[in-house]
N, C-alpha and C. Protein backbone atom coordinates (compact mmCIF):
# COMPACT_ATOMS: atom_id res chain seq x y z
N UNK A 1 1.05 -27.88 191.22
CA UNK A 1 -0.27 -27.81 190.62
C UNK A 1 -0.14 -27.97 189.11
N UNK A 2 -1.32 -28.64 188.17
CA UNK A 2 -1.17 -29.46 187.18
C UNK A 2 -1.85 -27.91 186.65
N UNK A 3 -0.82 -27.39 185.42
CA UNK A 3 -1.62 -26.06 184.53
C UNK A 3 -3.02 -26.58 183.94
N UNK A 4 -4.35 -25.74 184.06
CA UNK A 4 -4.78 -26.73 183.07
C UNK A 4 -4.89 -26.51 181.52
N UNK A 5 -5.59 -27.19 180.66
CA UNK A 5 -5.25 -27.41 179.22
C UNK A 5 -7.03 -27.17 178.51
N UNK A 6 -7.03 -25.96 177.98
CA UNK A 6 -8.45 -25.37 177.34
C UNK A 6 -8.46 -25.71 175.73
N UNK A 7 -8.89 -27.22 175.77
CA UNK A 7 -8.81 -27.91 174.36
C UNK A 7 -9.63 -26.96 173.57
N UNK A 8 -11.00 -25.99 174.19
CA UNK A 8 -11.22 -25.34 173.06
C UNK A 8 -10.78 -23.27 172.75
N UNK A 9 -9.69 -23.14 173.66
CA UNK A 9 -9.33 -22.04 173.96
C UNK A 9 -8.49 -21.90 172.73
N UNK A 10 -8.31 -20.58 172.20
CA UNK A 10 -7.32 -20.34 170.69
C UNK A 10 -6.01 -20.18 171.38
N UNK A 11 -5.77 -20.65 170.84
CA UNK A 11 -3.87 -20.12 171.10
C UNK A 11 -3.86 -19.14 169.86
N UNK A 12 -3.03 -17.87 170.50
CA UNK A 12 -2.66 -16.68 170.23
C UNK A 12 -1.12 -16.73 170.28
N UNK A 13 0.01 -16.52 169.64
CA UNK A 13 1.78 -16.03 169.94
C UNK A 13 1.38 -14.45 170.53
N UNK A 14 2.74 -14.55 170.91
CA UNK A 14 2.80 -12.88 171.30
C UNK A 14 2.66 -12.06 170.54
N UNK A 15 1.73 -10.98 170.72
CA UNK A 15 1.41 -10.13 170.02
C UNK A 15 2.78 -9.05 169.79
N UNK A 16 3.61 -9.30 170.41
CA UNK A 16 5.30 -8.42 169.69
C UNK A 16 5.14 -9.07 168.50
N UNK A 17 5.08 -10.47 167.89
CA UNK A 17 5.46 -10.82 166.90
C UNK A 17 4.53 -10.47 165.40
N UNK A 18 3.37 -9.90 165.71
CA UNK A 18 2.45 -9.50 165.32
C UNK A 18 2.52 -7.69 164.75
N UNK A 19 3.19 -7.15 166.01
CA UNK A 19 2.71 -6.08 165.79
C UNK A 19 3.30 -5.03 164.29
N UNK A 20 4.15 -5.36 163.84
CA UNK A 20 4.98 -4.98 162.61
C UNK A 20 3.58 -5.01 161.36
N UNK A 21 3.33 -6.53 161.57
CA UNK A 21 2.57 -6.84 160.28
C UNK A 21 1.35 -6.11 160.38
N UNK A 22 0.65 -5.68 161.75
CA UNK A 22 -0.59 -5.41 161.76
C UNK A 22 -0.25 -3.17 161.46
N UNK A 23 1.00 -3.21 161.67
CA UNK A 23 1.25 -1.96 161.32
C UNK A 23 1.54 -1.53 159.68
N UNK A 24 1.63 -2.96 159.15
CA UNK A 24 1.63 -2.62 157.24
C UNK A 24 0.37 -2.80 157.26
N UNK A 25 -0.49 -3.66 157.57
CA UNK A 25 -1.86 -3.78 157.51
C UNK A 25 -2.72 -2.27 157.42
N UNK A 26 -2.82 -1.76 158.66
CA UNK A 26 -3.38 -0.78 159.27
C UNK A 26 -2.79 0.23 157.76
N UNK A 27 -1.26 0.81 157.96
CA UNK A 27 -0.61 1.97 156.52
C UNK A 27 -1.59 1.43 155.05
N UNK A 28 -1.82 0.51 154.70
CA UNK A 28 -2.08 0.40 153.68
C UNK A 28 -3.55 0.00 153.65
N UNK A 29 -4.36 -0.21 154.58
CA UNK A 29 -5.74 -0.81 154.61
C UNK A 29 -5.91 -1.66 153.49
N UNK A 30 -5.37 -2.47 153.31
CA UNK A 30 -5.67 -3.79 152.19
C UNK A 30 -5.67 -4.80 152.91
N UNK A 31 -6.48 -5.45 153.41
CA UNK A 31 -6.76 -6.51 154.19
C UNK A 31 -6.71 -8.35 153.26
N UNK A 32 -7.18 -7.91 152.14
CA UNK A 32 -7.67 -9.08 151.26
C UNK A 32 -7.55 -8.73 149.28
N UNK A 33 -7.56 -9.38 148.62
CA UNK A 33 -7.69 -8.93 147.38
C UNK A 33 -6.35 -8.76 147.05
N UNK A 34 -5.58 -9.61 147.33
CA UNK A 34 -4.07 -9.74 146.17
C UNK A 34 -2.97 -8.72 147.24
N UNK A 35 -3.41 -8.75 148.01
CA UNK A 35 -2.52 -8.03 149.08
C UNK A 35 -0.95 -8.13 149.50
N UNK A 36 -0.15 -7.62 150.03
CA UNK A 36 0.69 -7.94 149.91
C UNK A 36 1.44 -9.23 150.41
N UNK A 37 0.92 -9.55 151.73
CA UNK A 37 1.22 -10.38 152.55
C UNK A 37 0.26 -11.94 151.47
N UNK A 38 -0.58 -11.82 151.00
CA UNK A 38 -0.96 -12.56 150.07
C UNK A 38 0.15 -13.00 149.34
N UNK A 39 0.03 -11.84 148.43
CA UNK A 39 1.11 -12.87 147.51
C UNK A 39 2.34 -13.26 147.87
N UNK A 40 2.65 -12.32 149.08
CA UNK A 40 4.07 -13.14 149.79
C UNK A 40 3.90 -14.95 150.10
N UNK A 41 2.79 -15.03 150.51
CA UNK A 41 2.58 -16.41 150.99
C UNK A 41 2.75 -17.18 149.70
N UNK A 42 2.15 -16.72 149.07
CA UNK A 42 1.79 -17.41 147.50
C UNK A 42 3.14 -17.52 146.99
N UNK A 43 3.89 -16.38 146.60
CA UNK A 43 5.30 -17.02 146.51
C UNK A 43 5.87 -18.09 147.60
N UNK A 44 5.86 -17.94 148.64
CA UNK A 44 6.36 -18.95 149.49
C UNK A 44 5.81 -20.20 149.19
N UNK A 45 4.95 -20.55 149.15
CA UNK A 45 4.26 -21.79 148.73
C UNK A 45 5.01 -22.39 147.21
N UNK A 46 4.90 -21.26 146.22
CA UNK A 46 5.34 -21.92 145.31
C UNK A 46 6.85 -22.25 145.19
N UNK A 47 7.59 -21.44 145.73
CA UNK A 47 8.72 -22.00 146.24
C UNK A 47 8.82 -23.42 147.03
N UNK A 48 8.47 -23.33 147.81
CA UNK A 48 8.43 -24.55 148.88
C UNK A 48 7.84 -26.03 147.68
N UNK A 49 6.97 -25.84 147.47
CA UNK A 49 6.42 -26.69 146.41
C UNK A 49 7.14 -27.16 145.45
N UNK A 50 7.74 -26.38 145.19
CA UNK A 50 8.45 -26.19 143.21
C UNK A 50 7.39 -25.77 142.25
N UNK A 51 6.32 -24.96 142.66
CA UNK A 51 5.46 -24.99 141.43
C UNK A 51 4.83 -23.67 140.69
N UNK A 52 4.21 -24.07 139.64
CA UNK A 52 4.07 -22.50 138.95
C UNK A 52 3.11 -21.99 139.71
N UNK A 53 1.94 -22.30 140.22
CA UNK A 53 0.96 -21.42 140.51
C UNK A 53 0.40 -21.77 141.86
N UNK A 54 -0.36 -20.91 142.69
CA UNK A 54 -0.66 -20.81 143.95
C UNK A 54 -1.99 -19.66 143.73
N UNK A 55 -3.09 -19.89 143.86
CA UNK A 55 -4.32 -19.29 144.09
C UNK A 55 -5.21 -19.31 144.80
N UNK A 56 -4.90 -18.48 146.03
CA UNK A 56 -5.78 -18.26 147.02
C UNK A 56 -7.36 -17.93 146.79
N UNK A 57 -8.31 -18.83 147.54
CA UNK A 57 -10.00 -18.20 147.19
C UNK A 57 -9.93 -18.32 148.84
N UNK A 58 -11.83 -17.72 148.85
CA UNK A 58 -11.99 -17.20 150.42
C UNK A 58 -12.85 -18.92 150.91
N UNK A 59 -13.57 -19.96 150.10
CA UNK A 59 -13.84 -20.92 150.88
C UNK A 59 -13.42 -22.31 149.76
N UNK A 60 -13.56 -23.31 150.61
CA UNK A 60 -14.05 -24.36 149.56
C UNK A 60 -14.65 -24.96 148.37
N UNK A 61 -15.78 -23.87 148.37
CA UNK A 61 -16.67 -24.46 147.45
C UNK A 61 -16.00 -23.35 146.21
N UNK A 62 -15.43 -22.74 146.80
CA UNK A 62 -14.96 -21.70 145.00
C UNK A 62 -14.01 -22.74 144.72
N UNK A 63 -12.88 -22.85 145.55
CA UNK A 63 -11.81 -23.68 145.17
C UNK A 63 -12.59 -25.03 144.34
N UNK A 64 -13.59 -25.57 144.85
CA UNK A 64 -14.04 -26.57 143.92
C UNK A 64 -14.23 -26.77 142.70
N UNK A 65 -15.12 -25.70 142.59
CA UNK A 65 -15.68 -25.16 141.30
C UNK A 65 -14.97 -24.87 140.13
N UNK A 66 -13.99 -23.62 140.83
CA UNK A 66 -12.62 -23.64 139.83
C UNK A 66 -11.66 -24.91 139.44
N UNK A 67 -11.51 -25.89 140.87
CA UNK A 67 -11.22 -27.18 140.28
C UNK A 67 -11.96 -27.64 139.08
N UNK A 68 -13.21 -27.97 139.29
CA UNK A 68 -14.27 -28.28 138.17
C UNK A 68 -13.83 -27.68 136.74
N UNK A 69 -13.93 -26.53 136.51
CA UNK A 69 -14.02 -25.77 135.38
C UNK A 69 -12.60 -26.03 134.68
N UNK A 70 -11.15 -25.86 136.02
CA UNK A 70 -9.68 -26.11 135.25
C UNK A 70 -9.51 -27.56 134.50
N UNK A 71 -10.51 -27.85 135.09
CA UNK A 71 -10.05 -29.86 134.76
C UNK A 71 -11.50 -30.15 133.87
N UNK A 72 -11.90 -29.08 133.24
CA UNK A 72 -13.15 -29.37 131.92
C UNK A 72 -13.80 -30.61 132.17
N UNK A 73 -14.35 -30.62 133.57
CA UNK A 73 -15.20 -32.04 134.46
C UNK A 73 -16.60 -31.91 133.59
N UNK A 74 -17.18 -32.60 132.98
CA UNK A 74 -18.51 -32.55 132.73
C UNK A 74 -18.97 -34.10 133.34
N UNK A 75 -20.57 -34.24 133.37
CA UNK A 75 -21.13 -35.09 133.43
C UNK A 75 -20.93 -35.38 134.94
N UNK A 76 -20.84 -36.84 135.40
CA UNK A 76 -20.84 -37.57 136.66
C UNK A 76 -19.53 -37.16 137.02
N UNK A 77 -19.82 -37.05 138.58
CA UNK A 77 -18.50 -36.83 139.43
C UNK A 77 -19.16 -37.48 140.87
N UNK A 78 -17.68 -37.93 141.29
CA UNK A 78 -18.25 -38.99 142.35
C UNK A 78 -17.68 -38.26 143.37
N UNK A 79 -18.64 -38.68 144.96
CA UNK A 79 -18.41 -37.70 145.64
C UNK A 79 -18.88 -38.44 146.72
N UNK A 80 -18.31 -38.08 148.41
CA UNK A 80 -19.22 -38.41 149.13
C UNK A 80 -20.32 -38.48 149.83
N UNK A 81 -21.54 -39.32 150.23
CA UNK A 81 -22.50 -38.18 150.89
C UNK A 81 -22.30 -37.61 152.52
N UNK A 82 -20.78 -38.12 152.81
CA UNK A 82 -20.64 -37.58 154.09
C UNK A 82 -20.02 -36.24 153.88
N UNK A 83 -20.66 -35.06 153.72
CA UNK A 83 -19.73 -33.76 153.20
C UNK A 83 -20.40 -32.69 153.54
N UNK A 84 -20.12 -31.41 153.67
CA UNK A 84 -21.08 -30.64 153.62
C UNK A 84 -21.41 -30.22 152.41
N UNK A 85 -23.00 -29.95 152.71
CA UNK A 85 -23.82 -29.63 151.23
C UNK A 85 -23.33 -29.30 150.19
N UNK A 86 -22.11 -28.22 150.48
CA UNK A 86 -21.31 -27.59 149.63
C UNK A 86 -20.90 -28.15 148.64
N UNK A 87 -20.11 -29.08 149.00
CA UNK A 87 -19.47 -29.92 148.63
C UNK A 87 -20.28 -30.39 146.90
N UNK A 88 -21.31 -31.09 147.04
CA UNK A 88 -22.49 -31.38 146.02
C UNK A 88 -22.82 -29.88 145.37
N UNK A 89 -23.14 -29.05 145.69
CA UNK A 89 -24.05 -27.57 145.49
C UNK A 89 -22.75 -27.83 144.27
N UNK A 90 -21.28 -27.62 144.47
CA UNK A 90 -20.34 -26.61 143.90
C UNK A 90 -20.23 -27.91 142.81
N UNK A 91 -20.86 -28.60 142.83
CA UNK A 91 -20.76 -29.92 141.56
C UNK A 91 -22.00 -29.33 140.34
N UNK A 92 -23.50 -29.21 141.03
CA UNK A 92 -24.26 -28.62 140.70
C UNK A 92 -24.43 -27.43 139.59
N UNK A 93 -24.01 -26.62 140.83
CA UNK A 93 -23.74 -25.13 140.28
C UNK A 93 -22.82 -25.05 139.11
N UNK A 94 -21.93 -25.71 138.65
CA UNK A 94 -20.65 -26.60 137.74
C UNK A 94 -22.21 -27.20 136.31
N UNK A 95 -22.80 -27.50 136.48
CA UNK A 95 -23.28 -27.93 135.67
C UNK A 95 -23.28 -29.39 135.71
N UNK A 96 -22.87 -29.96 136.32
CA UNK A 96 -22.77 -31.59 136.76
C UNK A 96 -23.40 -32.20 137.30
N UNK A 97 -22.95 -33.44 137.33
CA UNK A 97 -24.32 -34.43 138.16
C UNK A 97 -23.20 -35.10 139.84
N UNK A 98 -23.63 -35.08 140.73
CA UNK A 98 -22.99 -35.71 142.07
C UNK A 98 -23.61 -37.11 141.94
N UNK A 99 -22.58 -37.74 142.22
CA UNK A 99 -22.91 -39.44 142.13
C UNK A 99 -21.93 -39.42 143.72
N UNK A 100 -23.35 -39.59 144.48
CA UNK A 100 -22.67 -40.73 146.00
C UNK A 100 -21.94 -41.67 146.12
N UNK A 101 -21.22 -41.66 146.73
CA UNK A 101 -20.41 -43.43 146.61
C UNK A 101 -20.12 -43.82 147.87
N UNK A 102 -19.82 -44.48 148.31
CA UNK A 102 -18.96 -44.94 149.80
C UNK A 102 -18.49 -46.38 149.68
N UNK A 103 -17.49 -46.60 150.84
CA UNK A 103 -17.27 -48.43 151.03
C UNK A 103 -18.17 -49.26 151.04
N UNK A 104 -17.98 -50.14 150.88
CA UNK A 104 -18.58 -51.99 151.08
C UNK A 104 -18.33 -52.29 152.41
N UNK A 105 -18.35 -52.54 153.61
CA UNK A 105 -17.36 -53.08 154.31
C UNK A 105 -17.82 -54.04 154.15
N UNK A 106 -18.57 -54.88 153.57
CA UNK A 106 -18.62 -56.21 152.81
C UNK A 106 -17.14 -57.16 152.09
N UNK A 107 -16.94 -56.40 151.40
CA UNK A 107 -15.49 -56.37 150.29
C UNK A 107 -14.07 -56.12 151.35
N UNK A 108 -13.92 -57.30 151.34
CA UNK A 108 -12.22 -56.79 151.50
C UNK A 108 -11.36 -56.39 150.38
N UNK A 109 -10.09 -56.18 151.54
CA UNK A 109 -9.19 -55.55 150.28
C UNK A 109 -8.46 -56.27 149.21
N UNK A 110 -8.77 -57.89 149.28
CA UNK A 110 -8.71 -58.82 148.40
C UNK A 110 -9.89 -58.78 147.42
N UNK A 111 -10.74 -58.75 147.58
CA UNK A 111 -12.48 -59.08 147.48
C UNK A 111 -12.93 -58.22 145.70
């Protein structure tokens, strides 16, 4: 018999491998906010990377924004209109203007 396969079911590991971390979790109730297991990752990353900095936010549109502001973006920024709203809002909210763009499929890649 063929197992079957629940394309939208989560895969979970064994919870043995889990249970350590959810026991520093639980001792220290810090779930979020510079936590420990945070900045562990964050070092790991910047290791793995080679790089100075690693800054975790909770969605997209912060990460944007702060993109925006680190890279002193003013004026037009081009963007797609296939995105979620967000996407535009965190241009907005920035003080900026969203300029739509997309392909030609007119234009080749000679063209």
């Amino acid at each position: 018999m063929v197992e079957k396969v629940y394309i939208t079911k989560t895969y979970l590991p064994p919870i043995e491998e889990y249970i350590e971390y959810l026991r520093g979790i639980w001792d220290r109730t810090q779930l979020t906010n510079n936590g420990p297991l945070t900045r562990e990752l964050e070092d790991r990353l910047k290791a793995i990377f080679q790089i100075k900095h690693v800054f975790f936010v909770s969605n997209g549109t912060l990460a944007l924004q702060i993109a925006i502001k680190a890279l002193d973006l003013q004026g037009e920024i081009l963007t797609t209109p296939f995105s979620h709203v967000a996407t535009s809002s965190s241009i907005v909210w920035e003080n900026c203007q969203p300029v739509f763009v997309d392909i030609d499929q007119r234009v080749d890649e000679f063209g």
